[in-house]
C-alpha atoms as a PDB file:
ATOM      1  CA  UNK A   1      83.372  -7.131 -66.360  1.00  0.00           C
ATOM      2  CA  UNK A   2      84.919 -10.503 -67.470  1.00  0.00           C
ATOM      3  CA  UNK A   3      82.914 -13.381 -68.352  1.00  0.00           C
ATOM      4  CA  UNK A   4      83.514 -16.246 -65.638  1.00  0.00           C
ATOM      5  CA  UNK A   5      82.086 -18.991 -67.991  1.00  0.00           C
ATOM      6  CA  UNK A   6      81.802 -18.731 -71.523  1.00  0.00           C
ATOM      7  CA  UNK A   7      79.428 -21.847 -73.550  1.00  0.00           C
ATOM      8  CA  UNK A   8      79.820 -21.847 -77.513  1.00  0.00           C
ATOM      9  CA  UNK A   9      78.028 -24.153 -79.808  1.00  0.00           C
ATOM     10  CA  UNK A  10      77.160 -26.691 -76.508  1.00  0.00           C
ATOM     11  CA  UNK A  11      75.133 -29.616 -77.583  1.00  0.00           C
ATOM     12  CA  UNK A  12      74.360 -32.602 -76.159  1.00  0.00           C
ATOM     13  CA  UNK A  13      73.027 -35.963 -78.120  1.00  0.00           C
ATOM     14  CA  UNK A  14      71.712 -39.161 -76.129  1.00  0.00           C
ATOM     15  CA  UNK A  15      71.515 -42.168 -78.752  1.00  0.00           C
ATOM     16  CA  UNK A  16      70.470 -40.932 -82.280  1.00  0.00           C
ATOM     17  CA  UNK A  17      67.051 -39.554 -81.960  1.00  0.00           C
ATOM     18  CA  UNK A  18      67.536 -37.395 -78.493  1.00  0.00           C
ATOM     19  CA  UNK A  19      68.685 -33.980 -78.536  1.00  0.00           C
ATOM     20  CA  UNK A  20      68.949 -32.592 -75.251  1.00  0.00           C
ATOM     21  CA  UNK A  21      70.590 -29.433 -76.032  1.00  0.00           C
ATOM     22  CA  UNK A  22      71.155 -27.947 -79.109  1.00  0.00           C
ATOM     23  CA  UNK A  23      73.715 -25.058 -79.972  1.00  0.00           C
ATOM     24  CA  UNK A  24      73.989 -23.238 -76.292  1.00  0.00           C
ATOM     25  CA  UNK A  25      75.975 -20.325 -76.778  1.00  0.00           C
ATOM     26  CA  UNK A  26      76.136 -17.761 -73.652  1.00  0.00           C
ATOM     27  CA  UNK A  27      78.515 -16.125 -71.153  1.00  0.00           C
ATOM     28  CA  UNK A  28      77.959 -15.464 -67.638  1.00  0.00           C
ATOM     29  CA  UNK A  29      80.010 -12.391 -66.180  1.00  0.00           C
ATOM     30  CA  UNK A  30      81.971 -12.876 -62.497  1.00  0.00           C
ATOM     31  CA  UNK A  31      79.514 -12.009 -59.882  1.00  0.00           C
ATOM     32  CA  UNK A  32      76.195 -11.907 -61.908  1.00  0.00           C
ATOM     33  CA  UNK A  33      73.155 -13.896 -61.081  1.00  0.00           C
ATOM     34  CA  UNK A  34      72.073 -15.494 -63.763  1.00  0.00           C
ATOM     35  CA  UNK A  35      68.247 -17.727 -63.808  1.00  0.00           C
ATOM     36  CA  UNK A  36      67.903 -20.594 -66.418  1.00  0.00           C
ATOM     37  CA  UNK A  37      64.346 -20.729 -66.812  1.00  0.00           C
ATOM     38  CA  UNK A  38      61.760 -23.502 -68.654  1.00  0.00           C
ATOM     39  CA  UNK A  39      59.342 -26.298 -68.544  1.00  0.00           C
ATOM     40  CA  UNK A  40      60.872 -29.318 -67.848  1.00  0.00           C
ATOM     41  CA  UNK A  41      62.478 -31.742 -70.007  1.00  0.00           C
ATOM     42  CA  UNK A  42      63.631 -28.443 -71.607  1.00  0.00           C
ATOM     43  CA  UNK A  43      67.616 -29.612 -70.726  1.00  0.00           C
ATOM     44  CA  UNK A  44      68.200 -27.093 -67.671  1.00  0.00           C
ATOM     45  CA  UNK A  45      69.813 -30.054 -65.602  1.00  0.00           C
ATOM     46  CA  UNK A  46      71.537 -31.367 -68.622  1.00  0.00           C
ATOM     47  CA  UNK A  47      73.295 -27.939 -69.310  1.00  0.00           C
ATOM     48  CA  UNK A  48      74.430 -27.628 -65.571  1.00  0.00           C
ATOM     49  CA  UNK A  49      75.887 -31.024 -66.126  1.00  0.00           C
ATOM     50  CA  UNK A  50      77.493 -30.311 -68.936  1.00  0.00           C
ATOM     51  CA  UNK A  51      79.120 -27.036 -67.524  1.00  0.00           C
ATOM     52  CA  UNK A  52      80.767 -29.294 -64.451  1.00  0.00           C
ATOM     53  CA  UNK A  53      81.234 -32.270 -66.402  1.00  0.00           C
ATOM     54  CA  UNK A  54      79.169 -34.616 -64.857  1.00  0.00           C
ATOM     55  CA  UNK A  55      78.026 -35.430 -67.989  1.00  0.00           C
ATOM     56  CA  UNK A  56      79.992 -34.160 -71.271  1.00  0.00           C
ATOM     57  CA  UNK A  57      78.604 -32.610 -73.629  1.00  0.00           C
ATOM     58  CA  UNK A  58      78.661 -33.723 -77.572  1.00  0.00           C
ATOM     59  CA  UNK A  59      79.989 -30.652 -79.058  1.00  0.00           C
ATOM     60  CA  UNK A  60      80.871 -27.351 -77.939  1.00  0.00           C
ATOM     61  CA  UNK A  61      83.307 -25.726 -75.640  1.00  0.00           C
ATOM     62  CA  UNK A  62      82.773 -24.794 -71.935  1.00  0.00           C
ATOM     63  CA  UNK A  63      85.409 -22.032 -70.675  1.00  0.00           C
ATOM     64  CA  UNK A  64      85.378 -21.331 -67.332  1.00  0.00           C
ATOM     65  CA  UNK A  65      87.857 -18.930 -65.989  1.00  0.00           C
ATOM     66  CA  UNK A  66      89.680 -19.073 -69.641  1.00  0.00           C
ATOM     67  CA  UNK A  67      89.764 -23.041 -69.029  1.00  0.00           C
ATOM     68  CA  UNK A  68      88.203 -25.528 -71.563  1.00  0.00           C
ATOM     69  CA  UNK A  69      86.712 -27.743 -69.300  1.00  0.00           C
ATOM     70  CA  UNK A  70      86.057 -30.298 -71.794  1.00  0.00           C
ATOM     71  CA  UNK A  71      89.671 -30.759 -72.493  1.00  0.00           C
ATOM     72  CA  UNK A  72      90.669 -31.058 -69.182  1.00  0.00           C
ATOM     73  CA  UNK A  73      92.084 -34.661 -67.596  1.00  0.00           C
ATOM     74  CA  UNK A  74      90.475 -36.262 -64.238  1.00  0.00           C
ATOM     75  CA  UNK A  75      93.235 -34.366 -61.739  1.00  0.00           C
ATOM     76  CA  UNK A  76      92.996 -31.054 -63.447  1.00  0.00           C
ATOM     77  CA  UNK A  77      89.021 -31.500 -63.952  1.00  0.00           C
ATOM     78  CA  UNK A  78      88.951 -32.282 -59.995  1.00  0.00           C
ATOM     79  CA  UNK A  79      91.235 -28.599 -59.178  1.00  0.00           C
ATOM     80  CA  UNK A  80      88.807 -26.970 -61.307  1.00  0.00           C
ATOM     81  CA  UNK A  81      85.608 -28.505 -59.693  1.00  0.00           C
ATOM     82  CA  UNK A  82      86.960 -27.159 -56.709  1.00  0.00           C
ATOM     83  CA  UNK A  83      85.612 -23.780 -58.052  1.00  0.00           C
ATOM     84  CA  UNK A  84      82.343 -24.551 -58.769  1.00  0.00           C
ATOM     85  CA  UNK A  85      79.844 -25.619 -55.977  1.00  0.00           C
ATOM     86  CA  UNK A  86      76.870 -27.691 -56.779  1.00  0.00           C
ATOM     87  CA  UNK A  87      73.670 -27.249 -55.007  1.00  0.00           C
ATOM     88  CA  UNK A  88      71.123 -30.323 -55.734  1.00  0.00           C
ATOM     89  CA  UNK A  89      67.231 -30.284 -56.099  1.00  0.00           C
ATOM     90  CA  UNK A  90      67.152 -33.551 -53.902  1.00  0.00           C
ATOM     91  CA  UNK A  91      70.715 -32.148 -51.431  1.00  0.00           C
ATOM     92  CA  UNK A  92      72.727 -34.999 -51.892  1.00  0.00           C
ATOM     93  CA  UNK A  93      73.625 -35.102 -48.756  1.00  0.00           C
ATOM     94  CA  UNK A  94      74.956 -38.643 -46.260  1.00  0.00           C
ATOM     95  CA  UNK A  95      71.660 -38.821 -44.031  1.00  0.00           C
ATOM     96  CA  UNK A  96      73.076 -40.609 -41.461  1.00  0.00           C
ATOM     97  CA  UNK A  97      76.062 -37.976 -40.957  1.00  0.00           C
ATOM     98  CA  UNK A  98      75.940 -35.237 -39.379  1.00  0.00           C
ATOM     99  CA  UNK A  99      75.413 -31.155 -40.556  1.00  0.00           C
ATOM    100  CA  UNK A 100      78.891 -30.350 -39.691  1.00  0.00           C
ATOM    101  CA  UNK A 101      80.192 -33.412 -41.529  1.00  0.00           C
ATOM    102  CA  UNK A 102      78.322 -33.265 -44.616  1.00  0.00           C
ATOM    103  CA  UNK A 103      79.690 -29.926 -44.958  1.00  0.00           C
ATOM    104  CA  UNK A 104      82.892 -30.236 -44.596  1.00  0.00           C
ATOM    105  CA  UNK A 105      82.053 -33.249 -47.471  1.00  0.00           C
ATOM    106  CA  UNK A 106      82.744 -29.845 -49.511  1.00  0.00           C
ATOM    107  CA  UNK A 107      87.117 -29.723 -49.170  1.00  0.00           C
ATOM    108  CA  UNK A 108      87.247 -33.355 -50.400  1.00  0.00           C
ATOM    109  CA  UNK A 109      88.112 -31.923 -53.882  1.00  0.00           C
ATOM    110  CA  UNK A 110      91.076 -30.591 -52.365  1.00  0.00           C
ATOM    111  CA  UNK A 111      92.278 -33.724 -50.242  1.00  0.00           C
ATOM    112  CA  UNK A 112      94.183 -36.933 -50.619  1.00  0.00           C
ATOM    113  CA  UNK A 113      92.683 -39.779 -51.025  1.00  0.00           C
ATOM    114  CA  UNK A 114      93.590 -40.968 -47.448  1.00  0.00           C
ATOM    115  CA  UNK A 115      92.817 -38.128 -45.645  1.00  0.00           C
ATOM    116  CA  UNK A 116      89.374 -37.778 -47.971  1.00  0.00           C
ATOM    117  CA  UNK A 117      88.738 -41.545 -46.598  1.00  0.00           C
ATOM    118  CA  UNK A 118      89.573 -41.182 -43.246  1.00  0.00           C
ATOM    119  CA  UNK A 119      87.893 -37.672 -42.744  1.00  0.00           C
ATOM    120  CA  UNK A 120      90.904 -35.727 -41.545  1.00  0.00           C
ATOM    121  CA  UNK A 121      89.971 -32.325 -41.379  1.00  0.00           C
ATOM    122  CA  UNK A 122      92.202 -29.553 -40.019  1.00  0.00           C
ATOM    123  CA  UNK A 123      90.935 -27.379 -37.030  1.00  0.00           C
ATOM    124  CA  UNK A 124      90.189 -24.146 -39.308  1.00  0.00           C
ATOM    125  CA  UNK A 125      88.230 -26.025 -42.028  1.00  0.00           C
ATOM    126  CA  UNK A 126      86.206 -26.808 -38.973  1.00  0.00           C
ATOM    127  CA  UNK A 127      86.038 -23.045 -37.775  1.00  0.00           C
ATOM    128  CA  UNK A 128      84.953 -22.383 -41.304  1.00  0.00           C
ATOM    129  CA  UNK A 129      82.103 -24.860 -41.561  1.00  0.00           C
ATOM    130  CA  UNK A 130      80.421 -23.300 -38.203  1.00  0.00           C
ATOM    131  CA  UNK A 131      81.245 -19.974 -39.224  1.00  0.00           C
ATOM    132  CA  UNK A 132      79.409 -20.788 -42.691  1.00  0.00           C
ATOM    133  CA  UNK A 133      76.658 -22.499 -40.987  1.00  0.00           C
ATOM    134  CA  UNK A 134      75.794 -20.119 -38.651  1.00  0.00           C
ATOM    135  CA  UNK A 135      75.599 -17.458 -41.321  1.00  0.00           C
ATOM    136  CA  UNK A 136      73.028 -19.940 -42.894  1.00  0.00           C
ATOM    137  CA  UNK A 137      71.505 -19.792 -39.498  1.00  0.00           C
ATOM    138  CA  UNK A 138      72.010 -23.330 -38.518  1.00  0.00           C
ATOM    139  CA  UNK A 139      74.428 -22.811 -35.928  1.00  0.00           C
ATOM    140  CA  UNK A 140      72.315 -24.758 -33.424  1.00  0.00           C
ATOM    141  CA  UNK A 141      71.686 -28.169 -35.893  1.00  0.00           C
ATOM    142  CA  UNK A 142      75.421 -28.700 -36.287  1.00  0.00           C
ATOM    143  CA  UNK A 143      75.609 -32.013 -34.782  1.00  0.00           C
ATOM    144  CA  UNK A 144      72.453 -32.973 -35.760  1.00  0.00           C
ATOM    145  CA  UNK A 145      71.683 -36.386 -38.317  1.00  0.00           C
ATOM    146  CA  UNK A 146      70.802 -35.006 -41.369  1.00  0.00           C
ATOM    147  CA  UNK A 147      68.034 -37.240 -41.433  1.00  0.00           C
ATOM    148  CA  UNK A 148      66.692 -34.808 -38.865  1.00  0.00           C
ATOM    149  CA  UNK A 149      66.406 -31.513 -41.131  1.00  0.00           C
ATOM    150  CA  UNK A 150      63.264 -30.327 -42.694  1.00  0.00           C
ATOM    151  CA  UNK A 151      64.044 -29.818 -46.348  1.00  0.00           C
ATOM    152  CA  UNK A 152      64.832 -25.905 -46.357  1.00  0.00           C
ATOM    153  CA  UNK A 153      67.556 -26.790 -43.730  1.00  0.00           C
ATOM    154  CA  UNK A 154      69.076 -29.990 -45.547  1.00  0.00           C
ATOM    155  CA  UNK A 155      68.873 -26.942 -48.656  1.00  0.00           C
ATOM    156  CA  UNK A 156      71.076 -24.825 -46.536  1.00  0.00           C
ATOM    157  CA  UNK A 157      73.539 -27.703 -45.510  1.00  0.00           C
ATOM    158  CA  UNK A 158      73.729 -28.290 -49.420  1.00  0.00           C
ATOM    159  CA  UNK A 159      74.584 -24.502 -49.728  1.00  0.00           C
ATOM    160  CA  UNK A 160      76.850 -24.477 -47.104  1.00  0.00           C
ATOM    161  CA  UNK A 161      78.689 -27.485 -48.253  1.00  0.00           C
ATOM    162  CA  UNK A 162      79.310 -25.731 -51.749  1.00  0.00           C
ATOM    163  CA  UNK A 163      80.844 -22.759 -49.762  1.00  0.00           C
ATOM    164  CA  UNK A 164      83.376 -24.440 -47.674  1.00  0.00           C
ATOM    165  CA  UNK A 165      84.537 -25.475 -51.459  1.00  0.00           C
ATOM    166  CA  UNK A 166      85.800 -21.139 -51.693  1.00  0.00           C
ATOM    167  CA  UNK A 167      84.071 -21.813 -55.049  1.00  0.00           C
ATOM    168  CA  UNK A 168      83.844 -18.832 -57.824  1.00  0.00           C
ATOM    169  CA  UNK A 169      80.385 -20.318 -59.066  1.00  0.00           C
ATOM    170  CA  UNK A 170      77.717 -21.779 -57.698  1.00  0.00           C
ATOM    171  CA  UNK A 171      75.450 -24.180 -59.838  1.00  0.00           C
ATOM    172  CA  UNK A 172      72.025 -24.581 -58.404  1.00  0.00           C
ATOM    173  CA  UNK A 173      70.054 -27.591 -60.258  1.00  0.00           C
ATOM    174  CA  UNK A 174      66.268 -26.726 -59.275  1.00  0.00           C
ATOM    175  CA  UNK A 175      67.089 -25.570 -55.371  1.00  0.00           C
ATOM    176  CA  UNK A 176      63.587 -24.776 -54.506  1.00  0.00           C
ATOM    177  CA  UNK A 177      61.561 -27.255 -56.666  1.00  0.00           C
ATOM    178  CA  UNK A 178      60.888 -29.736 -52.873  1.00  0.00           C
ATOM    179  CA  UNK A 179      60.366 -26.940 -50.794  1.00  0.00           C
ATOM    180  CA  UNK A 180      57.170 -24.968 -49.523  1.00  0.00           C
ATOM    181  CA  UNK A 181      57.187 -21.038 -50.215  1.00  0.00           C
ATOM    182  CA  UNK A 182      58.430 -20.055 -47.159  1.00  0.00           C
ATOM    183  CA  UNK A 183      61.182 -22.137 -46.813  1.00  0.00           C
ATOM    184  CA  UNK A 184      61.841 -21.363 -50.898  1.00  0.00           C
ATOM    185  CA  UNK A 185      62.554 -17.964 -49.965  1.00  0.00           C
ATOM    186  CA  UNK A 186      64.835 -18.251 -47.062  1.00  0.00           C
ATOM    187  CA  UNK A 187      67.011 -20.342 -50.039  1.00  0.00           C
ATOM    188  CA  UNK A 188      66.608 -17.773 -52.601  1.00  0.00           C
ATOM    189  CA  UNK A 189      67.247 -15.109 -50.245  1.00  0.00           C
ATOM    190  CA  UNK A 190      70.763 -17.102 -49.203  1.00  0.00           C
ATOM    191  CA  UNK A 191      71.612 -17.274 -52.557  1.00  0.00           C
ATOM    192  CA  UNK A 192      70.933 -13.861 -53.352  1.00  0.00           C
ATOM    193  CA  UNK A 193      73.340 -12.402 -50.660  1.00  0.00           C
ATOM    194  CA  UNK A 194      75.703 -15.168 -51.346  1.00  0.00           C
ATOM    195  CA  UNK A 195      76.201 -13.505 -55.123  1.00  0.00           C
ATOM    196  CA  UNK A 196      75.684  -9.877 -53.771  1.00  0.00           C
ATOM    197  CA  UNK A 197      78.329  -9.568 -50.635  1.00  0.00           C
ATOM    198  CA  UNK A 198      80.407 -12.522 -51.462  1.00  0.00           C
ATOM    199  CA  UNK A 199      80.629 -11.704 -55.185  1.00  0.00           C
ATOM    200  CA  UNK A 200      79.901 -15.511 -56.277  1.00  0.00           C
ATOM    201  CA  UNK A 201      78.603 -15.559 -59.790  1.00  0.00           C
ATOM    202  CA  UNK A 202      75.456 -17.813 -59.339  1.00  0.00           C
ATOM    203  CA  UNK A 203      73.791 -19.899 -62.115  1.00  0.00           C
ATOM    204  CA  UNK A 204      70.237 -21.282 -61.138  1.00  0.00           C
ATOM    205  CA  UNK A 205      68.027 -23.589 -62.987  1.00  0.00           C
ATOM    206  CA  UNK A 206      64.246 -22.759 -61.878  1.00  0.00           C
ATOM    207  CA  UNK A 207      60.913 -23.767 -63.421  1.00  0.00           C
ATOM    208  CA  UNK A 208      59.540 -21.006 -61.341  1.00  0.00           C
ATOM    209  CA  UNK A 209      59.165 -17.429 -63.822  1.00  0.00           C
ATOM    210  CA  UNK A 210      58.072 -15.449 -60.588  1.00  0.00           C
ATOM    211  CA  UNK A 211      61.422 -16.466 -58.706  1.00  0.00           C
ATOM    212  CA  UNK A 212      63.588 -15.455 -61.653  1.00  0.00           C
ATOM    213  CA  UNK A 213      62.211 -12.476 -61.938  1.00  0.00           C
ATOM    214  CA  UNK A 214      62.540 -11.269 -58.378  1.00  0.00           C
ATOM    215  CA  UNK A 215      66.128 -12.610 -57.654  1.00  0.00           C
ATOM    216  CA  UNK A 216      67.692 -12.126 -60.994  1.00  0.00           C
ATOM    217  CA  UNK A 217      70.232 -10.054 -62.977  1.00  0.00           C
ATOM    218  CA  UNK A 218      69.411 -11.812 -66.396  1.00  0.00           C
ATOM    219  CA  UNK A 219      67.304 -14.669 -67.466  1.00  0.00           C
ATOM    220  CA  UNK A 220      67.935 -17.280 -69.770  1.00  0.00           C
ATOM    221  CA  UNK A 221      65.063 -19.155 -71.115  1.00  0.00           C
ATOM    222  CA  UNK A 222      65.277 -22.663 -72.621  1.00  0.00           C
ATOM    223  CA  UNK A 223      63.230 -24.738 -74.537  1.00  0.00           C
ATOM    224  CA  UNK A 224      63.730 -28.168 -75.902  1.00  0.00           C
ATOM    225  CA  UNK A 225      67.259 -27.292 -75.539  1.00  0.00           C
ATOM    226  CA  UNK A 226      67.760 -24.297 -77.269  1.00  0.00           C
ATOM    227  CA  UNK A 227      68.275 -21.065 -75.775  1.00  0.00           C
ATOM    228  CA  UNK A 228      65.315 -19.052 -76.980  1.00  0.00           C
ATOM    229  CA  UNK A 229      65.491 -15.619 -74.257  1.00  0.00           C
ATOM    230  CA  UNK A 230      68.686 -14.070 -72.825  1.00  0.00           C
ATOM    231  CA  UNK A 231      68.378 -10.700 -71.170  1.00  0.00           C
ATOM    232  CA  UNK A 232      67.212  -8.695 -68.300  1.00  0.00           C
ATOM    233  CA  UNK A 233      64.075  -9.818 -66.741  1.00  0.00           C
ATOM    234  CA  UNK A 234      62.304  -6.447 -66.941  1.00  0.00           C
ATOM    235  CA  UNK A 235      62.510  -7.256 -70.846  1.00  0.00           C
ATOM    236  CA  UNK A 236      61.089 -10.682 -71.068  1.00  0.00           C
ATOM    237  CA  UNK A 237      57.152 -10.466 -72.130  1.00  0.00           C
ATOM    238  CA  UNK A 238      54.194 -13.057 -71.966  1.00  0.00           C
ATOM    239  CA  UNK A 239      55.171 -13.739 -75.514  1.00  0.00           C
ATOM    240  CA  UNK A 240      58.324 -14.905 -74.600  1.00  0.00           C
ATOM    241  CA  UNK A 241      56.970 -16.747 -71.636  1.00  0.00           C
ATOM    242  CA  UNK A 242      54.810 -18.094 -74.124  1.00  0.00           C
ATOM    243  CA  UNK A 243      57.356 -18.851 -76.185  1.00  0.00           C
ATOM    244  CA  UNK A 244      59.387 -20.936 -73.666  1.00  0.00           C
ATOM    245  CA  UNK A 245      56.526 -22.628 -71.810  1.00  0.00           C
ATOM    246  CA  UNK A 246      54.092 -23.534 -74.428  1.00  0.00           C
ATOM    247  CA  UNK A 247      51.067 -24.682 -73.401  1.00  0.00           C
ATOM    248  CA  UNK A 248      52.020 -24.567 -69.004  1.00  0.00           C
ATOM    249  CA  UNK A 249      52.406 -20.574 -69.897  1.00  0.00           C
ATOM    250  CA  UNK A 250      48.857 -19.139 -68.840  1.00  0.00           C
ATOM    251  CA  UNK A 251      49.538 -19.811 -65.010  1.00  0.00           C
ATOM    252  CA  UNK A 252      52.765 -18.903 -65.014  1.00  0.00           C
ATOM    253  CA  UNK A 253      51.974 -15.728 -66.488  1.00  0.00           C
ATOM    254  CA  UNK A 254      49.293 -14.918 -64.356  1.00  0.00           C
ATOM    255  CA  UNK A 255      51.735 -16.053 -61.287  1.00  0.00           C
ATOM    256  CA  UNK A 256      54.025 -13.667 -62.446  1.00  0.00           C
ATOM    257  CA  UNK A 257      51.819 -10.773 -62.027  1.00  0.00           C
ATOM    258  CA  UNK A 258      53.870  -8.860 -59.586  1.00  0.00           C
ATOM    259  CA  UNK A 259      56.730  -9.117 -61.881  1.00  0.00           C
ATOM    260  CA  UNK A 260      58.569  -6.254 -60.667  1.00  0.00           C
ATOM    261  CA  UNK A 261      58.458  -6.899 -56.900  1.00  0.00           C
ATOM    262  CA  UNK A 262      61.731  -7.212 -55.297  1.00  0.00           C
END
């Protein structure tokens, strides 16, 4: 299996005194479903930034697909953003727009600038977006304001606008931290099938250790920015959770109880 995205030596300095992540070295393979775990402040959204450039980071490489992302100039940076869907803790979505617009939000990457402003879309980009949105079961809010959606369904719209993208990774930045447990695990669900029968390599931040350890292939835990567990979750023990959590580790633990379901 080939790694996808490859991170050596990533750190990331704000102003002299703040480290926000400090020698990340890892590789995720194509197709694996990887959960960045920890408490927060512990530099999970700064890493996703980092890896889609949002935000660059202060030293370090970031491969992705055998690309150095960090050498890359704004066009070829946009062509490879293409492949890498971003799903947002708060959905970043255009409220007053509709489902079926905000999603197809997700080919502007691959537009001109004209037909990006004018919102030209071709008539199978359209099939797509219903196609993907019906999969995500919202076939029947398509035309509805955004404003309108509960917060699992504005989720799903966020998902669903990464997919029109064809990405090869999906970055999730804290999907489920708004949401209620039901609605939590239609999303993880989603995201789960999304890596298993569409082969998308999916890289989640979650504060959640139960989560993780359900959905995952491999954790990585992070505290105050340094990569401090990376393996399966079957191997990762309350000393480790301990280890990455500090002092908020006794109720994760104990939430964590039915560690091996799913």
């Amino acid at each position: 299996m080939k790694a996808l995205l490859q991170l050596n030596g990533v750190s990331k300095q704000y102003g002299k005194d703040t480290k926000a992540l400090s020698d990340v070295t890892f590789s995720v393979n194509e197709g694996e479903f990887v959960s960045i775990i920890g408490p927060s402040g512990a530099g999970k959204s700064t890493l996703l930034r980092c890896i889609n450039r949002m935000i660059d980071a202060t030293e370090g490489e970031i491969l992705f697909d055998q690309t150095n992302l960090n050498s890359l100039g704004k066009r070829d940076l946009r062509k490879a953003r293409t492949k890498m869907g971003m799903i947002f803790q708060h959905y970043n979505l255009v409220n007053r727009l509709s489902v079926i617009e905000n999603v197809l939000h997700g080919r502007l990457g691959y537009k001109s600038v004209l037909a990006g402003m004018f919102g030209v879309y071709k008539e199978d980009e359209k099939k797509e977006a219903l196609k993907i949105l019906q999969a995500l079961g919202l076939g029947d809010q398509i035309y509805k304001r955004c404003d309108q959606l509960s917060g699992g369904q504005k989720q799903r719209v966020g998902i669903a606008r990464a997919l029109i993208q064809d990405p090869r990774l999906l970055l999730c930045d804290e999907p489920i931290a708004s949401l209620d447990p039901n609605a939590s695990k239609i999303i993880m669900d989603h995201l789960k099938t999304i890596s298993t029968s569409m082969g998308i390599t999916v890289l989640v931040n979650l504060h959640q250790v139960d989560v993780a350890l359900a959905y995952s292939d491999r954790i990585i835990g992070v505290s105050k920015g340094k990569v401090v567990y990376d393996g399966p979750p079957k191997n990762i023990t309350n000393e480790q959770i301990h280890s990455i959590y500090g002092s908020e580790a006794g109720e994760l633990i104990m939430d964590a109880g039915g560690r091996n379901a799913g």
